[in-house]
C-alpha atoms as a PDB file:
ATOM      1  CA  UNK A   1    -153.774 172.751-139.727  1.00  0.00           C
ATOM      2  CA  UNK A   2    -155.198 169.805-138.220  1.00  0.00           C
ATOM      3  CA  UNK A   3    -155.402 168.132-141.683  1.00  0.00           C
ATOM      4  CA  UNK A   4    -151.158 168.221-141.985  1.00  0.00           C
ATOM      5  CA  UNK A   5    -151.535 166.225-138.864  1.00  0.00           C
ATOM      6  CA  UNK A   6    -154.228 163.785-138.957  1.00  0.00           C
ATOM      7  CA  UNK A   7    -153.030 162.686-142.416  1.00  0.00           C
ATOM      8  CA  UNK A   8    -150.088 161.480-144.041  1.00  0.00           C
ATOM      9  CA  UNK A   9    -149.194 162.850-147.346  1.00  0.00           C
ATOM     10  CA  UNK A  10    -149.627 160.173-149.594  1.00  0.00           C
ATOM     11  CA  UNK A  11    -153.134 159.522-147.833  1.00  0.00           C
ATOM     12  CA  UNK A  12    -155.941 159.087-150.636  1.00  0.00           C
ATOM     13  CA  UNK A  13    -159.319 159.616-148.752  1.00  0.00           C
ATOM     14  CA  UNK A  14    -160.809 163.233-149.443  1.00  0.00           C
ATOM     15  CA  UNK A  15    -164.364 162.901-147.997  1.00  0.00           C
ATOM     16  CA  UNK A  16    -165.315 165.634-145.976  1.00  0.00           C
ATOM     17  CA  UNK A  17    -167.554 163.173-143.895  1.00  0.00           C
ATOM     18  CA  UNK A  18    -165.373 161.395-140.987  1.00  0.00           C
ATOM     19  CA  UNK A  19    -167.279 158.805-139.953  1.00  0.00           C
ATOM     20  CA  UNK A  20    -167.504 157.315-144.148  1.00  0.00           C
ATOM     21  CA  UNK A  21    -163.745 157.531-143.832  1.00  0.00           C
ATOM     22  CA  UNK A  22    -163.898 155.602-140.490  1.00  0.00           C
ATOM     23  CA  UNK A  23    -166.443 153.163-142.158  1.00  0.00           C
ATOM     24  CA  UNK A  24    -163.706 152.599-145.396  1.00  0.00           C
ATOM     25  CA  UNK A  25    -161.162 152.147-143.221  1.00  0.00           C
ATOM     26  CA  UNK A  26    -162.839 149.704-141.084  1.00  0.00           C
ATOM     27  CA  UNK A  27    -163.927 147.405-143.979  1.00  0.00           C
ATOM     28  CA  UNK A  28    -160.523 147.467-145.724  1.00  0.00           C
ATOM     29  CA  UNK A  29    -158.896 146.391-142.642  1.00  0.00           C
ATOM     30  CA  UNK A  30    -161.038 144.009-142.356  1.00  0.00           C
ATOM     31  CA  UNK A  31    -160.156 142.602-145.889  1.00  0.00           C
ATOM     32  CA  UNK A  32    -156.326 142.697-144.631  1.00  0.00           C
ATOM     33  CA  UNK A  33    -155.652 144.545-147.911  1.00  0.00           C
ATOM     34  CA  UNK A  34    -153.742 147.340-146.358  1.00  0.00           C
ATOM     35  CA  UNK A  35    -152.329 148.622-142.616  1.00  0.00           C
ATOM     36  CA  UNK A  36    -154.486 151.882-142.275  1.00  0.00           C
ATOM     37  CA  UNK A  37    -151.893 153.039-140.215  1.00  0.00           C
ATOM     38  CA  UNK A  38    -149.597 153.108-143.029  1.00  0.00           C
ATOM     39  CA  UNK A  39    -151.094 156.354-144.568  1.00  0.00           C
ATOM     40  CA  UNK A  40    -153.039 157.575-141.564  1.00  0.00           C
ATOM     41  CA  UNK A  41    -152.145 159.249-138.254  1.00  0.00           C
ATOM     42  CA  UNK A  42    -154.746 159.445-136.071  1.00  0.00           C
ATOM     43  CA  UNK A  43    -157.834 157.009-135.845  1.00  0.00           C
ATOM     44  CA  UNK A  44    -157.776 156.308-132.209  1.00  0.00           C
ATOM     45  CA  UNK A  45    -161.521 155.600-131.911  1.00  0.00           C
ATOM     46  CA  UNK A  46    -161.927 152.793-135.403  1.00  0.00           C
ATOM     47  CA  UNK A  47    -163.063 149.688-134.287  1.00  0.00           C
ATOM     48  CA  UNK A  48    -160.519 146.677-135.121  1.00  0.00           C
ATOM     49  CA  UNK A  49    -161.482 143.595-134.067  1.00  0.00           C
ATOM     50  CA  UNK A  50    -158.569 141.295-132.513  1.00  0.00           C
ATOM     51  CA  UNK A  51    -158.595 137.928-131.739  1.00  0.00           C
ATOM     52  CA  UNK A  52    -157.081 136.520-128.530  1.00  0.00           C
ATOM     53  CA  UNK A  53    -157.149 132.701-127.540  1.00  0.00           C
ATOM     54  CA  UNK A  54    -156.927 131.646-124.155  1.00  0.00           C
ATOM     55  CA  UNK A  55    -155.737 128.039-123.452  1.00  0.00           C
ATOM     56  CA  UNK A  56    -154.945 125.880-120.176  1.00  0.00           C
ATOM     57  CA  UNK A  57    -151.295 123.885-120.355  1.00  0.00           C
ATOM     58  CA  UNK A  58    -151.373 120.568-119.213  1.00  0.00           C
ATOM     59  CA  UNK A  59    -149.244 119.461-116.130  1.00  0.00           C
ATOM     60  CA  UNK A  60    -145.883 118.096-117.604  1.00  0.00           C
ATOM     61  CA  UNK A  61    -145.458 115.601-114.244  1.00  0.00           C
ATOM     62  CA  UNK A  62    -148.735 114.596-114.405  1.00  0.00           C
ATOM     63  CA  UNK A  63    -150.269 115.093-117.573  1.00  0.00           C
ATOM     64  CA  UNK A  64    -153.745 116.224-116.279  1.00  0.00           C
ATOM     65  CA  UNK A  65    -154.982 119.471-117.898  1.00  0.00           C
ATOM     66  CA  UNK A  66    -155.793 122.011-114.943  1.00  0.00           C
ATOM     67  CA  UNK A  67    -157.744 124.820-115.422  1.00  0.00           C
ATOM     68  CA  UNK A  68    -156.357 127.979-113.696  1.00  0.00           C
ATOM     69  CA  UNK A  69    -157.844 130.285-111.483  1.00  0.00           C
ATOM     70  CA  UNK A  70    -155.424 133.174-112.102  1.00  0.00           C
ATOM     71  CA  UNK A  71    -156.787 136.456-113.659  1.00  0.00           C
ATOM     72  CA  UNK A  72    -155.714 136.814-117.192  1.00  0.00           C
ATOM     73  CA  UNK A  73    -155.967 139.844-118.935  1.00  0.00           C
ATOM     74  CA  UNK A  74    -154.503 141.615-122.156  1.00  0.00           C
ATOM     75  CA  UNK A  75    -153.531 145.180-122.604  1.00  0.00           C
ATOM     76  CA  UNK A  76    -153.331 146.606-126.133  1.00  0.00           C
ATOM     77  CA  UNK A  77    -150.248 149.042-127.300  1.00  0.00           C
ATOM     78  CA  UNK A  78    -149.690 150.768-130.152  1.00  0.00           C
ATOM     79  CA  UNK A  79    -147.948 153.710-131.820  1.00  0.00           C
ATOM     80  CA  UNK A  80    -150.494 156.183-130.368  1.00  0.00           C
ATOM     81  CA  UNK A  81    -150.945 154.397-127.251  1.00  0.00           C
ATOM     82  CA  UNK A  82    -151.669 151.456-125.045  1.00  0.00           C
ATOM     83  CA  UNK A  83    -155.108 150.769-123.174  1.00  0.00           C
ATOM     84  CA  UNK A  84    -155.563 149.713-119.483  1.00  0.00           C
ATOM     85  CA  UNK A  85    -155.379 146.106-118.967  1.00  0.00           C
ATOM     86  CA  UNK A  86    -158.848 144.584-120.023  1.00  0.00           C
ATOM     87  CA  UNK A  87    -159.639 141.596-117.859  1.00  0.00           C
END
């Protein structure tokens, strides 16, 4: 049963409707009340929004900030998976 999978036992969301269990989801975790990992198995496509801050160093020897021309990127991993690197 694709229930027993999606869903952890002690998971408290009984909506039939997927997407208002997406939507819950998404606004608690945006609260940081609760991991929604911790009761759930599978929401691969809820939007999380993370926050990444680039920053240049400044040269030790000469103490000039340089901005570099090297390609940065980030690549996500999880429990269920990683992405491709997002540049």
């Amino acid at each position: 049963d694709s229930l027993q999978v999606l869903y952890k036992r002690q998971a408290f969301l009984n909506s039939g409707d997927g997407d208002l269990r997406k939507q819950f989801l998404a606004h608690v975790e945006s609260l940081q009340l609760l991991y929604y990992k911790c009761f759930s198995n599978s929401y691969a496509d809820i939007d999380i929004t993370y926050h990444v801050i680039i920053f240049h160093l400044i040269a030790r020897v000469t103490g000039i900030s340089s901005i570099t021309t090297a390609n940065s990127y980030i690549v996500l991993t999880s429990v269920l998976g990683s992405t491709k690197a997002i540049a």
